[in-house]
N, C-alpha and C. Protein backbone atom coordinates (compact mmCIF):
# COMPACT_ATOMS: atom_id res chain seq x y z
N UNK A 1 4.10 -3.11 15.32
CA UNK A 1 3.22 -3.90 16.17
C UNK A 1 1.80 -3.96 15.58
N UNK A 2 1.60 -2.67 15.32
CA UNK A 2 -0.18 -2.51 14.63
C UNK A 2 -0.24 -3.63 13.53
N UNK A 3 1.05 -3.39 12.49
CA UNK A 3 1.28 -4.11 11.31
C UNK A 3 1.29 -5.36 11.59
N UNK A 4 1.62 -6.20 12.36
CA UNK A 4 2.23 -7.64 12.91
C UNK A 4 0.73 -7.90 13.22
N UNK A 5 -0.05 -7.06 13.76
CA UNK A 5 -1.31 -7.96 14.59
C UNK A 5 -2.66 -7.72 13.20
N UNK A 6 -2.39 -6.62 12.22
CA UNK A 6 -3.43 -6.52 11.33
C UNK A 6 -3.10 -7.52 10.27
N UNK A 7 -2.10 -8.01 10.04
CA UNK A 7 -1.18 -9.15 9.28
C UNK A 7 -1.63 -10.60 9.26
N UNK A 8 -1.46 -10.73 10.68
CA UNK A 8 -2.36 -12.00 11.97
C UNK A 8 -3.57 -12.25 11.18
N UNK A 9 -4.87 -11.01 11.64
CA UNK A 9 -5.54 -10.91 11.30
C UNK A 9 -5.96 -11.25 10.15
N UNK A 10 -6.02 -10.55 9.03
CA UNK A 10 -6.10 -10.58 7.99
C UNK A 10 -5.55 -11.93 6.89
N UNK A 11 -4.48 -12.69 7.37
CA UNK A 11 -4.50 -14.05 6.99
C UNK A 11 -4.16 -14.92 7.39
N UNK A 12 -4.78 -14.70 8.60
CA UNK A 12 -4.77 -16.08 9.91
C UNK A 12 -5.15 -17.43 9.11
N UNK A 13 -6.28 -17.12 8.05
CA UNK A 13 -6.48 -18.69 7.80
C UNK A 13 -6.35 -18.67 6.01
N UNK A 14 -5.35 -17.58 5.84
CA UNK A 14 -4.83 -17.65 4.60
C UNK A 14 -3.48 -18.31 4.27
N UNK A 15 -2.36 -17.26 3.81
CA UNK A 15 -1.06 -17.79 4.31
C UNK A 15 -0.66 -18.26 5.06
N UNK A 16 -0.89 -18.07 6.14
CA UNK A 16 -0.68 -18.34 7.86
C UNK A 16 -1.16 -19.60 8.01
N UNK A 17 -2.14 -20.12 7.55
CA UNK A 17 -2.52 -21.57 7.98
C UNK A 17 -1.52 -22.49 7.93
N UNK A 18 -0.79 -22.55 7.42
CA UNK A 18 0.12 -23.76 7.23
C UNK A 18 1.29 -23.37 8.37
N UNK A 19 1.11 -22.76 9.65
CA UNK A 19 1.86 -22.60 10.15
C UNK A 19 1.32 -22.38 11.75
N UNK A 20 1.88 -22.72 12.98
CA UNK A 20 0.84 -22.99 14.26
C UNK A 20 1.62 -22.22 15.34
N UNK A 21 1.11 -21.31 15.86
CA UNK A 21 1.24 -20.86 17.25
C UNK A 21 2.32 -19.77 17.41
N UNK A 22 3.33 -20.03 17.46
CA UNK A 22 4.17 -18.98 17.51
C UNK A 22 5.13 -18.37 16.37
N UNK A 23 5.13 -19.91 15.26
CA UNK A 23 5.34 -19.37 14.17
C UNK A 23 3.96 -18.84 13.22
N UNK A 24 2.37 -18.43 13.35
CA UNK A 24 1.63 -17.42 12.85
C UNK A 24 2.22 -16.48 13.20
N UNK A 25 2.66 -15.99 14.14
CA UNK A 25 2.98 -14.91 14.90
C UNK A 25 4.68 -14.24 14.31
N UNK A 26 5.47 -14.90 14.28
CA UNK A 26 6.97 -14.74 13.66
C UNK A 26 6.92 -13.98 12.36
N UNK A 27 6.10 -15.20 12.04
CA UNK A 27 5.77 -15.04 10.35
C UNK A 27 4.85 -13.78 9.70
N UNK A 28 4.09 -13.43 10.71
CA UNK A 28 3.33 -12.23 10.64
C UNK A 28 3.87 -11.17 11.02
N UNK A 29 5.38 -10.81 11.50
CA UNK A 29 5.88 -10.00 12.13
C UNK A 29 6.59 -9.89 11.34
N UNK A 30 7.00 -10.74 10.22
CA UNK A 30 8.17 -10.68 9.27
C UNK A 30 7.38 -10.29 7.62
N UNK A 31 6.22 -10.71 7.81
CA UNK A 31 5.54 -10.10 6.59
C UNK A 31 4.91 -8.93 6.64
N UNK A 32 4.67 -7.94 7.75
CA UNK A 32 4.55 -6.89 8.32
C UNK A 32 5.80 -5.91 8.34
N UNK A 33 7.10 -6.47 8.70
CA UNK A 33 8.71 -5.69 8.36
C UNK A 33 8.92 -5.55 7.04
N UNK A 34 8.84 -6.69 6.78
CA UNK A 34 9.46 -7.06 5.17
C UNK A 34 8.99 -6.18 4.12
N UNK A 35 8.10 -5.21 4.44
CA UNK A 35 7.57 -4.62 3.21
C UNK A 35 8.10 -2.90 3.22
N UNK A 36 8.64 -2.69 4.46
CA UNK A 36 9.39 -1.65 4.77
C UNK A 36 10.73 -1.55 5.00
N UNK A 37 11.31 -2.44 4.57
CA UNK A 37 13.13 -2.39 4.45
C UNK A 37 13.58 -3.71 2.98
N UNK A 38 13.68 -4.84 3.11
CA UNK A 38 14.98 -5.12 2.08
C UNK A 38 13.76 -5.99 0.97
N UNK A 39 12.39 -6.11 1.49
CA UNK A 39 11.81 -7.33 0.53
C UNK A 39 11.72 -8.49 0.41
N UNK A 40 12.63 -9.11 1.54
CA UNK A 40 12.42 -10.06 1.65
C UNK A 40 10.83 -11.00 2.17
N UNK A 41 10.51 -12.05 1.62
CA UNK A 41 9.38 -13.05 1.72
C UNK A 41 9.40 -14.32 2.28
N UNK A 42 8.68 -14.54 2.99
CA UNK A 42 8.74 -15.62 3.55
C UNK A 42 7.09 -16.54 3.29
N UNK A 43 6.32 -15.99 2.46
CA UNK A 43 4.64 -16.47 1.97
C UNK A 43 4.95 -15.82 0.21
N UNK A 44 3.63 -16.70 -0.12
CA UNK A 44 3.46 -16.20 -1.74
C UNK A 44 3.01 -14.55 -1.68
N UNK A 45 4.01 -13.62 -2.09
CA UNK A 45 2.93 -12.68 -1.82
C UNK A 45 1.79 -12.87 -3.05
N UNK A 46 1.71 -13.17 -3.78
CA UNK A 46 0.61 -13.58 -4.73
C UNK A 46 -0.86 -14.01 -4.37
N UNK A 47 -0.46 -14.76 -3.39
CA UNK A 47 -1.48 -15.85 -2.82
C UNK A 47 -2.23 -15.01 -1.28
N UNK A 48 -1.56 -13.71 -0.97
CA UNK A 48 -2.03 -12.37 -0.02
C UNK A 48 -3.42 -12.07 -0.16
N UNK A 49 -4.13 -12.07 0.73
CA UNK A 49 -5.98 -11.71 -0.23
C UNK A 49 -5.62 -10.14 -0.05
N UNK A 50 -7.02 -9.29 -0.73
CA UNK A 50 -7.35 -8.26 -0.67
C UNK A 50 -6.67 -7.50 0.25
N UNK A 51 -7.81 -7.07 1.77
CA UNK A 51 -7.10 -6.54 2.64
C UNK A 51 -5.17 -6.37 3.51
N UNK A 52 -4.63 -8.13 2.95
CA UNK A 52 -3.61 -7.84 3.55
C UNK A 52 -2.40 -7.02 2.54
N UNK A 53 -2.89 -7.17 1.52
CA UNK A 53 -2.73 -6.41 -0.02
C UNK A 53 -2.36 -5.06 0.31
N UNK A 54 -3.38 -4.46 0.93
CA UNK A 54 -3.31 -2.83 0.84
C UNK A 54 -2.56 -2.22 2.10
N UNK A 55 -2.62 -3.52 3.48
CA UNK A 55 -1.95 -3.44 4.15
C UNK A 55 -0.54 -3.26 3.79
N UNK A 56 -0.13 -4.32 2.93
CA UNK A 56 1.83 -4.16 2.44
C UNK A 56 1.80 -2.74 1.20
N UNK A 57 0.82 -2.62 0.51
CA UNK A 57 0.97 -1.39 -0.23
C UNK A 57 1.38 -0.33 1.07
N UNK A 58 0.47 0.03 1.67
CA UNK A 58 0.59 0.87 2.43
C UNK A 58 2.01 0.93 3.66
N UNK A 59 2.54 0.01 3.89
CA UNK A 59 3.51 -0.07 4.59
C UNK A 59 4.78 -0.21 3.68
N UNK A 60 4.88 -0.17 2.44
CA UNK A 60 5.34 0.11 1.64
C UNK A 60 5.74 1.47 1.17
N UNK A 61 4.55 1.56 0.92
CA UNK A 61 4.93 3.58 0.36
C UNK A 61 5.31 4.29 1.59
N UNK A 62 5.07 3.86 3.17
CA UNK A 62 5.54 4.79 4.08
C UNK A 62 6.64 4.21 4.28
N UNK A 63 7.25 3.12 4.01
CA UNK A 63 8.90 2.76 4.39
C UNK A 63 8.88 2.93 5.09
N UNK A 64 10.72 3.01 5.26
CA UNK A 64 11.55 2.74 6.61
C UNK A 64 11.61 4.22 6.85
N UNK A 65 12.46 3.95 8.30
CA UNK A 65 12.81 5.25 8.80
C UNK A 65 13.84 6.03 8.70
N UNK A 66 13.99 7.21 8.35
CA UNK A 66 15.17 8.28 7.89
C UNK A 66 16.47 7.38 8.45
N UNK A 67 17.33 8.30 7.77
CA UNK A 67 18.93 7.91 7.73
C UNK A 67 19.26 6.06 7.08
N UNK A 68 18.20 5.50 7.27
CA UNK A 68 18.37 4.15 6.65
C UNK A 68 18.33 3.91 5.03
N UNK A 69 18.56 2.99 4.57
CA UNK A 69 18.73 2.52 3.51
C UNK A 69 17.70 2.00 2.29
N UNK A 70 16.30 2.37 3.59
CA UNK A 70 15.39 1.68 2.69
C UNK A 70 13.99 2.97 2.04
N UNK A 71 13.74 2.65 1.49
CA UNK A 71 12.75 3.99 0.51
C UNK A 71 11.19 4.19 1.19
N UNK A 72 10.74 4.35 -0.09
CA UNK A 72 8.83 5.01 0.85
C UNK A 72 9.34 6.42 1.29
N UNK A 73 8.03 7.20 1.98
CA UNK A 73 8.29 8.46 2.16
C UNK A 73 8.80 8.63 3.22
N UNK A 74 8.99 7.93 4.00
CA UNK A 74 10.03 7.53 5.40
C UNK A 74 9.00 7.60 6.65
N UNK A 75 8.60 7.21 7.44
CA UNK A 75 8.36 7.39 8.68
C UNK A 75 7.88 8.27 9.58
N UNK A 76 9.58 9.26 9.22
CA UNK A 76 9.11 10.68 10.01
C UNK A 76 8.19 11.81 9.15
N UNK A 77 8.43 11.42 7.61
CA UNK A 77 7.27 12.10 7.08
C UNK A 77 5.86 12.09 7.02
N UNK A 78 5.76 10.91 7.10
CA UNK A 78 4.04 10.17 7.53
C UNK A 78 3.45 10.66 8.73
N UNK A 79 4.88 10.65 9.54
CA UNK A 79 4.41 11.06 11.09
C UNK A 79 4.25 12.93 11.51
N UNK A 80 5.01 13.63 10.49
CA UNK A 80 5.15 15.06 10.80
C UNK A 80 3.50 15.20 9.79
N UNK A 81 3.28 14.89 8.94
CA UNK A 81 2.28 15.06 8.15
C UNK A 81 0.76 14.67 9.56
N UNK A 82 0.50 13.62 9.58
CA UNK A 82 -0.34 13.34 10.50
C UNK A 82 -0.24 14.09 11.75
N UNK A 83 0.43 14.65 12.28
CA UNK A 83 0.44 15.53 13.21
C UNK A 83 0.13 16.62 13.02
N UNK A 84 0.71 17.41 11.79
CA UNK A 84 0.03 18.47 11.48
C UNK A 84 -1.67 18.77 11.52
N UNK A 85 -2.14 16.68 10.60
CA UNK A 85 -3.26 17.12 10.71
C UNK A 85 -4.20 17.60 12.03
N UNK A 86 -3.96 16.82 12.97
CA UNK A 86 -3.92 16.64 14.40
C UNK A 86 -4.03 18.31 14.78
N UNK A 87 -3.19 18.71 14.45
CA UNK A 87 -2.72 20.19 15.26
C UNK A 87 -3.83 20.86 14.85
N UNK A 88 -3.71 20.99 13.32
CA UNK A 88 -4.90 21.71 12.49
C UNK A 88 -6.28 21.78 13.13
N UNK A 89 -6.87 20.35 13.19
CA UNK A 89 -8.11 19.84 14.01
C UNK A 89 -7.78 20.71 15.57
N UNK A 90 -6.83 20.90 16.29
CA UNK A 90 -6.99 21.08 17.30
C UNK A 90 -7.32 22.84 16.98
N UNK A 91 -7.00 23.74 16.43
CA UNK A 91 -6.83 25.14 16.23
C UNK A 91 -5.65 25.71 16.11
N UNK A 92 -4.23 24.44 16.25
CA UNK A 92 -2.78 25.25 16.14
C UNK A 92 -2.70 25.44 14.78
N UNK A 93 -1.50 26.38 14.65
CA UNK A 93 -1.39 26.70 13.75
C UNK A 93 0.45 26.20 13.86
N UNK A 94 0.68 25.37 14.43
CA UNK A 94 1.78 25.31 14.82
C UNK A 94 2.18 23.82 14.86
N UNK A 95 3.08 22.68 14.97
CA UNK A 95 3.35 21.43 15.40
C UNK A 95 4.10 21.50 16.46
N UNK A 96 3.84 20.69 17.57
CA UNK A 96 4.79 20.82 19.01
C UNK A 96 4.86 19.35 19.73
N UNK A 97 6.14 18.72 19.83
CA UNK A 97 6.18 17.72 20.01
C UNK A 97 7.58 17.36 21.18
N UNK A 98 7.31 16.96 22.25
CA UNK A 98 8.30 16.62 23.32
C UNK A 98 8.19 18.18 23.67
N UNK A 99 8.05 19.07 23.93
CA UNK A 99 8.33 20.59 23.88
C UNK A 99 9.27 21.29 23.25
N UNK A 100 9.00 20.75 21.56
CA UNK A 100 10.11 21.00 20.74
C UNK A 100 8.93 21.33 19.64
N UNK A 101 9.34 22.49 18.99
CA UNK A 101 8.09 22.85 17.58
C UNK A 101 8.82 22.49 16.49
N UNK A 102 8.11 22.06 15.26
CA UNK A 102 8.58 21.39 14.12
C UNK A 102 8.98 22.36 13.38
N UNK A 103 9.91 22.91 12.75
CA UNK A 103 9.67 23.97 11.83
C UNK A 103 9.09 23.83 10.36
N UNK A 104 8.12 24.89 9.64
CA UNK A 104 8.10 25.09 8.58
C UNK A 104 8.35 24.20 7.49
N UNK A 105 9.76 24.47 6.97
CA UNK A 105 10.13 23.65 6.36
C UNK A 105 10.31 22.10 6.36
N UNK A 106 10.25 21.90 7.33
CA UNK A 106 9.56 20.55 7.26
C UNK A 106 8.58 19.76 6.97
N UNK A 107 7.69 20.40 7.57
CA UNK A 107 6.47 20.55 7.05
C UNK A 107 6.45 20.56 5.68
N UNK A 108 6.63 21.20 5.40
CA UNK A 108 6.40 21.83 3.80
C UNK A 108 6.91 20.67 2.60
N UNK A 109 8.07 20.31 3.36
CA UNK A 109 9.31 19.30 2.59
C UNK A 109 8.08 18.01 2.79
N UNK A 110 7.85 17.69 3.84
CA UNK A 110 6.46 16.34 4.06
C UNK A 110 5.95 16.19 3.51
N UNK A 111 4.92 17.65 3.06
CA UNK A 111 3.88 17.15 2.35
C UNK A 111 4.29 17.05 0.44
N UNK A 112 5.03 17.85 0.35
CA UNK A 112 5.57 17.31 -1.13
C UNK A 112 5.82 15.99 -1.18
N UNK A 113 6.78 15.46 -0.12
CA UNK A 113 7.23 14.01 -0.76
C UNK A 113 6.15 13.41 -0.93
N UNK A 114 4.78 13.57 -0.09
CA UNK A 114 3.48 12.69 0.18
C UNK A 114 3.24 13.05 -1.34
N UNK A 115 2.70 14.25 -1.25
CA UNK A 115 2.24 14.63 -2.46
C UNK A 115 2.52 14.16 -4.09
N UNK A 116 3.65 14.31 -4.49
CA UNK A 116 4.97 13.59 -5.36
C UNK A 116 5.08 11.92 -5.39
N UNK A 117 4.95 11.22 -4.36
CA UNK A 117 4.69 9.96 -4.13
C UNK A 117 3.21 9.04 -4.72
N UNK A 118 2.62 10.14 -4.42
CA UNK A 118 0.90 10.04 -5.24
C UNK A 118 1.05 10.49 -6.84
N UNK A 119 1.29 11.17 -7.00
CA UNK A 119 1.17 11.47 -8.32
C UNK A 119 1.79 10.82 -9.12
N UNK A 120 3.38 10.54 -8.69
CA UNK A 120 4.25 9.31 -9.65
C UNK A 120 3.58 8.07 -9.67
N UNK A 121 3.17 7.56 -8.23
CA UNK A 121 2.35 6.23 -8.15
C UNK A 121 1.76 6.07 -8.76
N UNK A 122 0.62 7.09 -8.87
CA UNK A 122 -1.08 7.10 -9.41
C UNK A 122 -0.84 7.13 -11.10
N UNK A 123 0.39 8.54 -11.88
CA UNK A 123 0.96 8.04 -12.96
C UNK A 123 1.46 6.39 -13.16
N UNK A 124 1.96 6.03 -12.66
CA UNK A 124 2.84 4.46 -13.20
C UNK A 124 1.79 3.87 -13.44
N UNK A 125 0.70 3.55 -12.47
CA UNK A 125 -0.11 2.49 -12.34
C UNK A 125 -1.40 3.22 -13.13
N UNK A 126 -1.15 4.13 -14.12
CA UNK A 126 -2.44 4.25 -15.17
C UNK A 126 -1.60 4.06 -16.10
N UNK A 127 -0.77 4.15 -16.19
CA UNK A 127 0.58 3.65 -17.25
C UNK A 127 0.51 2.51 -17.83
N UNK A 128 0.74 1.82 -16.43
CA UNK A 128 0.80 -0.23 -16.76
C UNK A 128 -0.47 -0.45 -16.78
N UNK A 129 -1.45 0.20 -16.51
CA UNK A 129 -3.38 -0.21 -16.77
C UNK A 129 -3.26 -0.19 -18.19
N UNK A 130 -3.17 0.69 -19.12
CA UNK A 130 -3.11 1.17 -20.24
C UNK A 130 -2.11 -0.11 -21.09
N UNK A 131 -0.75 -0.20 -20.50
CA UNK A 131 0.06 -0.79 -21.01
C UNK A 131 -0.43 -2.36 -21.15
N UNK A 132 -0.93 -2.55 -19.70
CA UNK A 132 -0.90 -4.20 -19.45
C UNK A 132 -2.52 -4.51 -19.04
N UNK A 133 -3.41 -4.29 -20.32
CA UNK A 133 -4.80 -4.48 -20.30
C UNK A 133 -5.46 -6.08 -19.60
N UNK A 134 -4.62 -6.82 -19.57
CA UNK A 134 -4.92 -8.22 -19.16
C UNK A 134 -4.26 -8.66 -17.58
N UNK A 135 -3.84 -7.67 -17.23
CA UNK A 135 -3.21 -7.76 -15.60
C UNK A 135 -4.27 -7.09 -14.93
N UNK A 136 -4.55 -7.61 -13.27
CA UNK A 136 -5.14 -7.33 -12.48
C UNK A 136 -4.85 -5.79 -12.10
N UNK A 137 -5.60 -4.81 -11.95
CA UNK A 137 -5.19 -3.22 -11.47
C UNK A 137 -4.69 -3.48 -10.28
N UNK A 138 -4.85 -4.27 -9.13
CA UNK A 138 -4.50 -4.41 -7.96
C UNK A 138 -2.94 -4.82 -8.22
N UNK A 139 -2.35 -6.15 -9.25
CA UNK A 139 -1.75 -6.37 -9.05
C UNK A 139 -0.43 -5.18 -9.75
N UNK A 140 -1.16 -4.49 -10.25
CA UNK A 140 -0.10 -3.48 -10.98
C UNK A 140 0.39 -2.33 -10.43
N UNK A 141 -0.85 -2.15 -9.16
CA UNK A 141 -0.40 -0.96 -8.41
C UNK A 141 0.28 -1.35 -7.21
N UNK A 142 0.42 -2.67 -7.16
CA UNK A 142 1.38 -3.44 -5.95
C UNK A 142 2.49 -3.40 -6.60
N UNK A 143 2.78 -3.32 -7.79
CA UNK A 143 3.86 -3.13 -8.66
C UNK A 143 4.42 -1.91 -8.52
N UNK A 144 3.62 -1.04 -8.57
CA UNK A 144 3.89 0.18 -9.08
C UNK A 144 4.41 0.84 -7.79
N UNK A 145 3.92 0.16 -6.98
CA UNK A 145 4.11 1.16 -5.17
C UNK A 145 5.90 0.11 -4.71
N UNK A 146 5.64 -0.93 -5.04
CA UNK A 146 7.21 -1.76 -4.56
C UNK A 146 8.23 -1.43 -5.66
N UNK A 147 8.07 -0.76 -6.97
CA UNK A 147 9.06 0.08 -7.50
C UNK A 147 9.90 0.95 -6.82
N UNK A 148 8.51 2.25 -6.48
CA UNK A 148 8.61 3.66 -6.29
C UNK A 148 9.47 3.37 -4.92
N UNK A 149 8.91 2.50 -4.09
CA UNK A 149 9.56 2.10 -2.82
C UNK A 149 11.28 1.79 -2.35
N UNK A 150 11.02 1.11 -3.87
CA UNK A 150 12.42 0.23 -4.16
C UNK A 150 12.32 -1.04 -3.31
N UNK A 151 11.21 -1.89 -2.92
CA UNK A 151 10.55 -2.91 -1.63
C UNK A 151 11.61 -4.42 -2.53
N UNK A 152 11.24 -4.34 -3.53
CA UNK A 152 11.64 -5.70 -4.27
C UNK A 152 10.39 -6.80 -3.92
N UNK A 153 9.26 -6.63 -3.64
CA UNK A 153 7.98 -7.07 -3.36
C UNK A 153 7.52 -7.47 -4.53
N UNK A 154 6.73 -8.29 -5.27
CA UNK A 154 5.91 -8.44 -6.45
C UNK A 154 5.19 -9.58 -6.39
N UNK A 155 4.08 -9.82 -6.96
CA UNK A 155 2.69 -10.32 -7.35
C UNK A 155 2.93 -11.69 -8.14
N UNK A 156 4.40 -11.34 -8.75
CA UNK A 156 5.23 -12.98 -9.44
C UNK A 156 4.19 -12.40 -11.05
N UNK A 157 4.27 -10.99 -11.48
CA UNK A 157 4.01 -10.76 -12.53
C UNK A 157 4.68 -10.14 -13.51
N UNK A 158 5.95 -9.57 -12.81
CA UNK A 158 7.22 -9.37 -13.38
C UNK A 158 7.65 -9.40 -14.36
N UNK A 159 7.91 -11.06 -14.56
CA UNK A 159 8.43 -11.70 -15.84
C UNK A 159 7.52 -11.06 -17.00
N UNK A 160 5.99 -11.22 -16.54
CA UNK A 160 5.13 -11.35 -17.60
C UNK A 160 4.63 -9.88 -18.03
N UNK A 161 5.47 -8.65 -17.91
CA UNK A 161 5.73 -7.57 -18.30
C UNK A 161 5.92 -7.33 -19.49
N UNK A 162 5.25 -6.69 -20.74
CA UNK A 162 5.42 -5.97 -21.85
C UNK A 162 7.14 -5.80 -21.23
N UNK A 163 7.91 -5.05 -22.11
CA UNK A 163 9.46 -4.47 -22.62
C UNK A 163 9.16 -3.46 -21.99
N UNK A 164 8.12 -2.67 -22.07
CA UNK A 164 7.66 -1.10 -22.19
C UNK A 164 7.30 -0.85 -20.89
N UNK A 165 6.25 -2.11 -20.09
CA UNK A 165 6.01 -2.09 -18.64
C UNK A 165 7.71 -2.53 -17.91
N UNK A 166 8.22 -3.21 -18.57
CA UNK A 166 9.21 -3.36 -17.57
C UNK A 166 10.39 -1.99 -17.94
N UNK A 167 10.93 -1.32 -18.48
CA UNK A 167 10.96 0.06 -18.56
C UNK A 167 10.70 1.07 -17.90
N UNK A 168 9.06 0.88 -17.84
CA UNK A 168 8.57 1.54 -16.67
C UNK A 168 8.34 1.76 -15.49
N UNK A 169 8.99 0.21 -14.84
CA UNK A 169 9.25 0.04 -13.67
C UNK A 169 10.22 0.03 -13.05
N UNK A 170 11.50 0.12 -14.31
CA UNK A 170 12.63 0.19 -13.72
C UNK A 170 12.74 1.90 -13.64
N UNK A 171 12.03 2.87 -14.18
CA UNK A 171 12.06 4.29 -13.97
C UNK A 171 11.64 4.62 -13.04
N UNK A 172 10.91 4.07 -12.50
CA UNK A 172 9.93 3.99 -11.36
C UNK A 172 10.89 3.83 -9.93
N UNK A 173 11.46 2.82 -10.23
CA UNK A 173 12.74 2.25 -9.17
C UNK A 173 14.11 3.26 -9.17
N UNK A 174 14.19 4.07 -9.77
CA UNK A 174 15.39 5.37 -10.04
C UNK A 174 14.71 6.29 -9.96
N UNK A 175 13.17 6.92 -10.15
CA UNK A 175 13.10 7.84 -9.68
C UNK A 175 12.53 7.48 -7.94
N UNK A 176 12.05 6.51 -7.56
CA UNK A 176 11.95 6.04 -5.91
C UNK A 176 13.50 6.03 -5.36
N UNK A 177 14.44 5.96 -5.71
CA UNK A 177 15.65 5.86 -5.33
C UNK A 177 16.55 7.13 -5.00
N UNK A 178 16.39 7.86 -6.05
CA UNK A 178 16.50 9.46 -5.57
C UNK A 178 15.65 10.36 -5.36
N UNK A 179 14.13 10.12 -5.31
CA UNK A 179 13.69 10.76 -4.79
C UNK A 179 12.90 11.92 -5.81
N UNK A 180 11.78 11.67 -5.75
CA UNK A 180 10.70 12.57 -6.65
C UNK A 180 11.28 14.14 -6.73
N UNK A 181 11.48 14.62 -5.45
CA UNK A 181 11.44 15.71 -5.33
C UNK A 181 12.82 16.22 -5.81
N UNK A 182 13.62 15.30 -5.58
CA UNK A 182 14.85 15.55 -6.47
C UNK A 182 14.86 15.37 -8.19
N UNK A 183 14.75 14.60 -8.53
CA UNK A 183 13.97 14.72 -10.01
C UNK A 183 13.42 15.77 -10.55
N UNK A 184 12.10 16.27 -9.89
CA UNK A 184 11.72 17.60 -10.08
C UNK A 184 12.43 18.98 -9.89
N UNK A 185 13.35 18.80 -8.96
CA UNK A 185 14.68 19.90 -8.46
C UNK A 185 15.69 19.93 -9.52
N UNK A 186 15.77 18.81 -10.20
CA UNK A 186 16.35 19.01 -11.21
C UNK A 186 15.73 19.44 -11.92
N UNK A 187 14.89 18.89 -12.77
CA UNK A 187 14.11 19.41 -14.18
C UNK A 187 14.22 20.50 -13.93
N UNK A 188 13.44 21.69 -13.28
CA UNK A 188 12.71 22.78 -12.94
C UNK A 188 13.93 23.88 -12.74
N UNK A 189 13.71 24.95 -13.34
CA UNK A 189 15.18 26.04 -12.96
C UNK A 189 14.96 26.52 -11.79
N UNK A 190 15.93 26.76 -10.98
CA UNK A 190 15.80 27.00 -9.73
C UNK A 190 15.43 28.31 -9.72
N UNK A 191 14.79 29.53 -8.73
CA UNK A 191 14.58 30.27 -9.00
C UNK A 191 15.55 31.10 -7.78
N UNK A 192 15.49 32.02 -8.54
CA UNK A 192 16.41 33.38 -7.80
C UNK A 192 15.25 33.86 -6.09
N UNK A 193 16.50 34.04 -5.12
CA UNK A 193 15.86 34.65 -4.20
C UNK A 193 15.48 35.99 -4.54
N UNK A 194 14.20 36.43 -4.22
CA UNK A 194 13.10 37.91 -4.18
C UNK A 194 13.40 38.42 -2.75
N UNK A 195 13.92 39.76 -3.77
CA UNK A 195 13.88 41.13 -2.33
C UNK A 195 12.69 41.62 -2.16
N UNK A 196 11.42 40.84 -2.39
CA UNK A 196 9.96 41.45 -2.52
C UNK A 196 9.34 40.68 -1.70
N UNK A 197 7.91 40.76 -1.31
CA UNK A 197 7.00 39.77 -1.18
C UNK A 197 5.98 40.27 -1.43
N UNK A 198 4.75 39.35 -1.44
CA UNK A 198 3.84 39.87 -2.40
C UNK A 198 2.63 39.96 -1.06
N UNK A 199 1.81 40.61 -1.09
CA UNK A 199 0.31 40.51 -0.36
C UNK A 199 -0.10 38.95 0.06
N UNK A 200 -0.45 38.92 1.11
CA UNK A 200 -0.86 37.33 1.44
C UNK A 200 -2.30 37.18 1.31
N UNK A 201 -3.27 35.85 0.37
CA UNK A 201 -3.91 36.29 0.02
C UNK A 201 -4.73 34.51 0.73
N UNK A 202 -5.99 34.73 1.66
CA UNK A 202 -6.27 33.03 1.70
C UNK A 202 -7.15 32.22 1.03
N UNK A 203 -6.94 31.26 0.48
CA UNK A 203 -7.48 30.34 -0.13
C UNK A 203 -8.41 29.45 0.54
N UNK A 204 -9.85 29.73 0.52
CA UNK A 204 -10.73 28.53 0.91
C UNK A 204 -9.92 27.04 0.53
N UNK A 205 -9.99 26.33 1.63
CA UNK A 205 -10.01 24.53 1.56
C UNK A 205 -11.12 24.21 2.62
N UNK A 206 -11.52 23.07 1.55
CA UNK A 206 -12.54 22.69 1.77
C UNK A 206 -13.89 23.16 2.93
């Protein structure tokens, strides 16, 4: 809903102009979905200004919602993450929701994918900066985020990909597909459970 009406907004007299009354509204509800499940388009996304830009980035990298088919860090991770922050600000040390507490590991599992999601992103798209010196940075990190996503979204710059950028986006699209943290679960040797633990020690943030 937020998405559908900041959509509106943002190119009421852009894309949207060529279209009156209840189809602005359809059409803004479908370019607001569309960037969190199959990719499909119904406007140039090319022809998207600025702001509604970072809008579909962003509804992009958070995807769809668990058990479905479609990528981003899912929904409920965006949402257990932001709550935490919430809790934090309040003095819990805890997440509690319906009168049900979140456990731990969840938590924990959240903020990696967030975490992991940034760093592959923020890698790709200094990648294709480097790679593709004559492409817009905006339009490469709209690239780089509808990879990782697996959105099928693009800027219509695709074609005009180096060998090496398009390579890199199809790695981009297999490691968004299974999942960063799986990738890294692989590489990394798993480590043996410890009959120990060590002193707990706290770390200033910020």
């Amino acid at each position: 809903m937020i998405g559908t009406l900041l959509f509106l907004l943002f190119e009421y007299d852009n894309t949207l102009s060529e279209h009156q009354g209840y189809g602005k509204i359809i059409t803004a509800f479908f370019g607001a979905a569309t960037p969190r499940t199959a990719g499909f388009n119904t406007i140039d996304i090319g022809m998207v200004n600025l702001p509604a830009l970072l809008l579909i980035i962003f509804l992009m990298w958070v995807g769809a919602s668990p058990a479905s088919t479609g990528r981003g860090i899912k929904t409920s991770t965006f949402t257990v993450a932001l709550l935490n922050a919430f809790s934090l600000a309040k003095g819990k040390n805890k997440i509690e929701i319906n009168r049900r507490e979140i456990p731990e590991i969840s938590i924990n599992r959240a903020f990696a994918f967030i975490i992991l999601s940034f760093l592959v992103i923020s890698l790709v798209t200094l990648l294709l900066v480097i790679i593709e010196p004559n492409m817009k940075a905006s339009d490469l990190l709209f690239e780089a985020v509808s990879a990782y996503s697996t959105v099928g979204l693009s800027r219509g710059i695709t074609p005009d990909l180096s060998v090496t950028g398009k390579y890199l986006i199809a790695m981009t699209m297999f490691i968004g597909r299974i999942g960063a943290l799986t990738v890294l679960a692989a590489v990394l040797k798993r480590s043996k459970e410890k009959l120990y633990q060590f002193p707990t020690e706290t770390i200033l943030i910020n």
